[in-house]
C-alpha atoms as a PDB file:
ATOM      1  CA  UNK A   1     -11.158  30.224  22.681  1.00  0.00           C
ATOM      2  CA  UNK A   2     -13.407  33.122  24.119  1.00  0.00           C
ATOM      3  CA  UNK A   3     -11.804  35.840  25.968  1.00  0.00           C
ATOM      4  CA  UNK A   4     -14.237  37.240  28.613  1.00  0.00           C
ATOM      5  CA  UNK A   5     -13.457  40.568  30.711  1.00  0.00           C
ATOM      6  CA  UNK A   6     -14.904  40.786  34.271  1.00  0.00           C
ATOM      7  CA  UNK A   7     -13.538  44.199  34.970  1.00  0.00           C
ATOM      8  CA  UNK A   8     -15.416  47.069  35.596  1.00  0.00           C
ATOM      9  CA  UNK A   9     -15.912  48.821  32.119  1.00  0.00           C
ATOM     10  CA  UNK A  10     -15.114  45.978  30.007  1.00  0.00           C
ATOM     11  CA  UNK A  11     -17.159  43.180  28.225  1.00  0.00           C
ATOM     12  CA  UNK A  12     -18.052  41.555  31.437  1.00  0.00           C
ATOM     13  CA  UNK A  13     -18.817  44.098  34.116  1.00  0.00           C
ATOM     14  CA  UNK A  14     -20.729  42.829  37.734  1.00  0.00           C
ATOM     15  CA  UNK A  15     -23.280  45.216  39.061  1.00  0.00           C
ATOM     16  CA  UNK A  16     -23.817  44.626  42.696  1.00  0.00           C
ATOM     17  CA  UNK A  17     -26.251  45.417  44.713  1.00  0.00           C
ATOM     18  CA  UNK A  18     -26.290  45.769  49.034  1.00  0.00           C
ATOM     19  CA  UNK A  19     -29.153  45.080  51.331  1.00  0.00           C
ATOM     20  CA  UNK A  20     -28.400  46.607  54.632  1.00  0.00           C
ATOM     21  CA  UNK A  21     -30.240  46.121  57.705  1.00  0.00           C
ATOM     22  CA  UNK A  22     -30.242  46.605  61.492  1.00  0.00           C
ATOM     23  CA  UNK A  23     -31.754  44.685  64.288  1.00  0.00           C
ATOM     24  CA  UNK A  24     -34.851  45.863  65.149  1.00  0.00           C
ATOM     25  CA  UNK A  25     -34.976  45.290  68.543  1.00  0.00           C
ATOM     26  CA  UNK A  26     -31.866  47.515  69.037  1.00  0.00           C
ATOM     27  CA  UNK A  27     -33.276  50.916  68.107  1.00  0.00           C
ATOM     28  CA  UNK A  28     -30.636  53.394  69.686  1.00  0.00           C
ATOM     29  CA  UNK A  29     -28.205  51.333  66.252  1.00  0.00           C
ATOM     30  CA  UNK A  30     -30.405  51.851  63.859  1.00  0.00           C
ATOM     31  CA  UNK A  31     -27.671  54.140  62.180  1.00  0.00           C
ATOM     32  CA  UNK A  32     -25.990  51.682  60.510  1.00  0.00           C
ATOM     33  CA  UNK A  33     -24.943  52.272  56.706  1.00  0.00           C
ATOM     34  CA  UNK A  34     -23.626  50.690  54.173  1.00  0.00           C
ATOM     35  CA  UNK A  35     -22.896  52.615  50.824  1.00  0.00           C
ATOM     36  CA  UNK A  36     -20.880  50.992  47.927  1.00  0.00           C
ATOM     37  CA  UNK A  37     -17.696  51.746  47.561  1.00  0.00           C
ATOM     38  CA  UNK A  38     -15.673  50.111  44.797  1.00  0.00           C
ATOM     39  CA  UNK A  39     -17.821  47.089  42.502  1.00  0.00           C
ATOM     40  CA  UNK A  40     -15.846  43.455  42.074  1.00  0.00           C
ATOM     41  CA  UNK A  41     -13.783  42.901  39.149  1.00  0.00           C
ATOM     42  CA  UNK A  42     -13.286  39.633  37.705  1.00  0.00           C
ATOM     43  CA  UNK A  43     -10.478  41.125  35.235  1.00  0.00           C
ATOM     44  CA  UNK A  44      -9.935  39.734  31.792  1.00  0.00           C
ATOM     45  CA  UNK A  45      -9.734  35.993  31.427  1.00  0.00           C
ATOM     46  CA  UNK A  46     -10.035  33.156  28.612  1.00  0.00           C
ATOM     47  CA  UNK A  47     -12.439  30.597  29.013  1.00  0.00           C
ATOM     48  CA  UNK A  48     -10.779  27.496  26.901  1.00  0.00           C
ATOM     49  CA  UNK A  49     -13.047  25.215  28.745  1.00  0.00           C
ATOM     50  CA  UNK A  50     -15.220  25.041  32.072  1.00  0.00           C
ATOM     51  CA  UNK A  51     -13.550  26.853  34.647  1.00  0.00           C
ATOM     52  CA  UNK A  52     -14.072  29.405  37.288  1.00  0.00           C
ATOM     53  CA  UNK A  53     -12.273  32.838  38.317  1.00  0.00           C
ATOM     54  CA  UNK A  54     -11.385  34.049  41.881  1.00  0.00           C
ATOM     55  CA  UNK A  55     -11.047  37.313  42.832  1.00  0.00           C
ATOM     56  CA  UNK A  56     -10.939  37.032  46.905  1.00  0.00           C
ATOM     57  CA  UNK A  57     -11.589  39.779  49.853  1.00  0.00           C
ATOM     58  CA  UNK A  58      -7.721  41.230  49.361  1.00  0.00           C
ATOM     59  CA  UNK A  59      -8.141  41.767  45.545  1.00  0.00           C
ATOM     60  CA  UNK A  60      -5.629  38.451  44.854  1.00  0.00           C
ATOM     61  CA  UNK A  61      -6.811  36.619  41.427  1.00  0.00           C
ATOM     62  CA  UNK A  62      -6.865  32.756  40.715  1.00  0.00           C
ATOM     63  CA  UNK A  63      -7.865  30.947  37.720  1.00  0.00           C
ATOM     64  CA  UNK A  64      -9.074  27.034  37.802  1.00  0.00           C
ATOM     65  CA  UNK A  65     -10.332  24.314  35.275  1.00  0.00           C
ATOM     66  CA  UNK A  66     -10.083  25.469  31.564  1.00  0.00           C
ATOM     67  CA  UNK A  67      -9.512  29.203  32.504  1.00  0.00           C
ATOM     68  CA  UNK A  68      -6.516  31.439  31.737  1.00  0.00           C
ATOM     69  CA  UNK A  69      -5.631  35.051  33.540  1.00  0.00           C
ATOM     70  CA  UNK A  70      -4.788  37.685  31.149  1.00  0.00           C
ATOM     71  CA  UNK A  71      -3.255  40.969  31.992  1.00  0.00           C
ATOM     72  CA  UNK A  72      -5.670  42.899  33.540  1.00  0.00           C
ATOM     73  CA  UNK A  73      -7.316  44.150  37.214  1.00  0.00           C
ATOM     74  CA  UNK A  74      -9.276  42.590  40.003  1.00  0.00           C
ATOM     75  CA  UNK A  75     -11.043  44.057  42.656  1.00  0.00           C
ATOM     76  CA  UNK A  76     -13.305  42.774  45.467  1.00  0.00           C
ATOM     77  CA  UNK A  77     -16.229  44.781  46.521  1.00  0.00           C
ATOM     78  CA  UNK A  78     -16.101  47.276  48.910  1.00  0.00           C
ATOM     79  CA  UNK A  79     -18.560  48.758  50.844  1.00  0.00           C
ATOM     80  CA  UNK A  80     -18.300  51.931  53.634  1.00  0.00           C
ATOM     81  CA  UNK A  81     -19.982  50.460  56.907  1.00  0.00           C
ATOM     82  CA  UNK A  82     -20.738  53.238  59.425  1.00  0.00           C
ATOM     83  CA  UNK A  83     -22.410  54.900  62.041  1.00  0.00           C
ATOM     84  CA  UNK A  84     -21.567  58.342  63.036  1.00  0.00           C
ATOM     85  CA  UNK A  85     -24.033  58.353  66.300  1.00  0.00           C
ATOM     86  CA  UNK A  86     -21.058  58.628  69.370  1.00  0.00           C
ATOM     87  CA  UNK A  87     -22.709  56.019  71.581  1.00  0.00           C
ATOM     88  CA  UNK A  88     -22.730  53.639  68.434  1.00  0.00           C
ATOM     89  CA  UNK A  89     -18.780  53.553  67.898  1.00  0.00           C
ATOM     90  CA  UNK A  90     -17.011  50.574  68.556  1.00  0.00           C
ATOM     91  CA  UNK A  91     -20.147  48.787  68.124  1.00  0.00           C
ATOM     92  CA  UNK A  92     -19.745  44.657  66.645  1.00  0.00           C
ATOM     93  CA  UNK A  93     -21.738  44.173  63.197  1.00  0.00           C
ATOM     94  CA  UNK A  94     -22.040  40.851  61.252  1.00  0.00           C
ATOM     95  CA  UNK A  95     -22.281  39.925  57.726  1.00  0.00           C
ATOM     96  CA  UNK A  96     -24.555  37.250  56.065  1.00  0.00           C
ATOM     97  CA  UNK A  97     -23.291  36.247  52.938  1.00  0.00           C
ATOM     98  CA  UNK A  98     -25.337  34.783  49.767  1.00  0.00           C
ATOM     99  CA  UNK A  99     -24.540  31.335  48.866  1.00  0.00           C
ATOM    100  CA  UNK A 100     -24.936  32.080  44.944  1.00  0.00           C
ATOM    101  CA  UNK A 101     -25.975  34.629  42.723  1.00  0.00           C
ATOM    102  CA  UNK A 102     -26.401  34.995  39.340  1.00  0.00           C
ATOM    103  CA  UNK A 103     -25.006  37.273  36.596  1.00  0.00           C
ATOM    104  CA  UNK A 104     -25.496  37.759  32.662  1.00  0.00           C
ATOM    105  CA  UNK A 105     -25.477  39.402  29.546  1.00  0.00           C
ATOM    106  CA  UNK A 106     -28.229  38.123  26.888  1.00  0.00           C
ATOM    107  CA  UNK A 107     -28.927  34.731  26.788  1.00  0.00           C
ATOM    108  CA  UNK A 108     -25.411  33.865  28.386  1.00  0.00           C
ATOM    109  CA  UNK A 109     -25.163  33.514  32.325  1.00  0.00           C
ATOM    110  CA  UNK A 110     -22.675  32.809  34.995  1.00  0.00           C
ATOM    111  CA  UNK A 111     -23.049  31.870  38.952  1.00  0.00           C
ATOM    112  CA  UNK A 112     -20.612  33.498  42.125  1.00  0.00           C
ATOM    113  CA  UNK A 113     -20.439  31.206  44.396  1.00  0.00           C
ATOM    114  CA  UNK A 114     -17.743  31.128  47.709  1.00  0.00           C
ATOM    115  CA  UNK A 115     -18.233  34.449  49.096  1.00  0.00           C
ATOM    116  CA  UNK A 116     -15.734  35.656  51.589  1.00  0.00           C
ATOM    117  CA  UNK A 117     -15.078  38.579  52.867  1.00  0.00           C
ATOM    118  CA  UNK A 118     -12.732  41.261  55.265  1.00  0.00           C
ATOM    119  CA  UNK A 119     -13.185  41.239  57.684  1.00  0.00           C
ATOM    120  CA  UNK A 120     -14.684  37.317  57.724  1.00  0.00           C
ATOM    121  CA  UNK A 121     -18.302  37.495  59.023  1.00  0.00           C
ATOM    122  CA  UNK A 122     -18.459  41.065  60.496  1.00  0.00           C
ATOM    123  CA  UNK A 123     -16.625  43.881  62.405  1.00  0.00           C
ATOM    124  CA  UNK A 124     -15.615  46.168  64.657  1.00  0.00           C
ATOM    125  CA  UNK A 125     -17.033  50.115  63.863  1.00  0.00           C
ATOM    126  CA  UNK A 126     -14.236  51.446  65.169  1.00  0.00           C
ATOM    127  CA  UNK A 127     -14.244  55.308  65.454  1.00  0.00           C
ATOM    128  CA  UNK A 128     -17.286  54.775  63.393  1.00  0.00           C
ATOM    129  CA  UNK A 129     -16.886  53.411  60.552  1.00  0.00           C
ATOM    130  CA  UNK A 130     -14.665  50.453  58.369  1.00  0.00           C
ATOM    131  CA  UNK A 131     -14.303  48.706  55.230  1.00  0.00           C
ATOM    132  CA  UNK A 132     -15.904  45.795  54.381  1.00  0.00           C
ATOM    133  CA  UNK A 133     -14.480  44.134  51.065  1.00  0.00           C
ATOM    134  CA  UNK A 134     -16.290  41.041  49.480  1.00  0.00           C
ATOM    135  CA  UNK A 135     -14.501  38.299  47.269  1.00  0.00           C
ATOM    136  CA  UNK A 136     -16.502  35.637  45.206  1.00  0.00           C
ATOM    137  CA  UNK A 137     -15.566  32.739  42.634  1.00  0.00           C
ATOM    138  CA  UNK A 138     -17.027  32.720  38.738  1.00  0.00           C
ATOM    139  CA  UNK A 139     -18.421  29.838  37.480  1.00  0.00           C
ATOM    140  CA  UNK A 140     -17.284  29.648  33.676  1.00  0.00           C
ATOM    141  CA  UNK A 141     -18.896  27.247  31.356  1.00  0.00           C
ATOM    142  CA  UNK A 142     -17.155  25.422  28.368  1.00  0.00           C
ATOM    143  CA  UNK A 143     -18.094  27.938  25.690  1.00  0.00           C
ATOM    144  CA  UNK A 144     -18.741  30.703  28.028  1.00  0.00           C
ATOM    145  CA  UNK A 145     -20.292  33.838  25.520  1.00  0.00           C
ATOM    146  CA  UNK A 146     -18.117  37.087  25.746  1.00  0.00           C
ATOM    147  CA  UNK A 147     -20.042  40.513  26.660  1.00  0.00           C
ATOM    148  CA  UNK A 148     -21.334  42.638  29.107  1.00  0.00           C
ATOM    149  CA  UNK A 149     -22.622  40.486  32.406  1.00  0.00           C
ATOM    150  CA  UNK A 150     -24.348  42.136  35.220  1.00  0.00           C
ATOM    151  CA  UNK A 151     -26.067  41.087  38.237  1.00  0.00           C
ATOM    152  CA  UNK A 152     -26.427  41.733  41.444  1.00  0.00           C
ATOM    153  CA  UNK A 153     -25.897  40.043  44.775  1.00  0.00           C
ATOM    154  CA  UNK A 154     -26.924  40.503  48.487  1.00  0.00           C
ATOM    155  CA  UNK A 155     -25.732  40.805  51.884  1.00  0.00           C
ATOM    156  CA  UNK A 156     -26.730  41.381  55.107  1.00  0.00           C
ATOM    157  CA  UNK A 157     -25.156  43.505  57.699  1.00  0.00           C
ATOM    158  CA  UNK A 158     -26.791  43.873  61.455  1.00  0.00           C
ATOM    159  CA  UNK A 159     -25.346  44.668  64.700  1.00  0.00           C
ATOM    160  CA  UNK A 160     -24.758  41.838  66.849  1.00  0.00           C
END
């Protein structure tokens, strides 16, 4: 059995990585940010065969396949959307989501796959400014190696 830790300073840690952009036919909004705020966190798990591991938008952690939870944390990403120009406050944004992305550590690799997110494809800046937390599934092979996975993934954010 291999025992595999997807939180954030353990054997398996996920970098991420944001691409934010605005329209650019819109440029009186072209103040939109988005700054990391908290990385996703798989939390410690025990790959007895394939499986995967959940962690979705709301932090909440599920195991399927050949996987077992252990004791331990989960996170979803979370990422600081704002704009602090007045006229762009209570503006609507939306968020493109990647299908897959990749993570590893060595010759070892997992996929995310099933990104959701909070709010589900986009927001409301209200006051100027929310939080936008992301939620993925693992993909864990058979004999999945233990050790310190990283990747990234990217999403898009744009007024609507």
């Amino acid at each position: 059995m291999n025992t595999t830790d997807a939180q954030r300073g353990g054997a398996l840690a996920v970098a991420l990585a944001l691409l934010a952009t605005a329209l650019a036919a819109a440029p009186a909004r072209a103040q939109l940010n988005a700054a990391p705020a908290g990385g996703l966190a798989f939390g410690r798990f025990a790959a007895i065969s394939a499986g995967s591991v959940s962690v979705d938008a709301h932090g909440n952690r599920a195991a399927g396949g050949g996987v077992l939870l252990l004791p331990s944390a989960a996170a979803p990403a979370r990422f600081a959307i704002s704009d602090h120009a007045p006229a762009n406050a209570n503006l609507v944004y939306i968020v493109s989501l990647p299908g897959a992305a990749s993570i590893s550590a060595g010759a070892g690799s997992m996929t995310l796959t099933g990104f959701t997110s909070v709010p589900a494809g986009g927001g409301v800046l209200t006051g100027g400014s929310q939080v936008l937390s992301v939620g993925a599934t693992l993909q864990v092979g058979p004999s999945q190696r233990a050790g310190n996975y990283s990747g990234a993934f990217h999403i898009t954010i744009e007024y609507q």
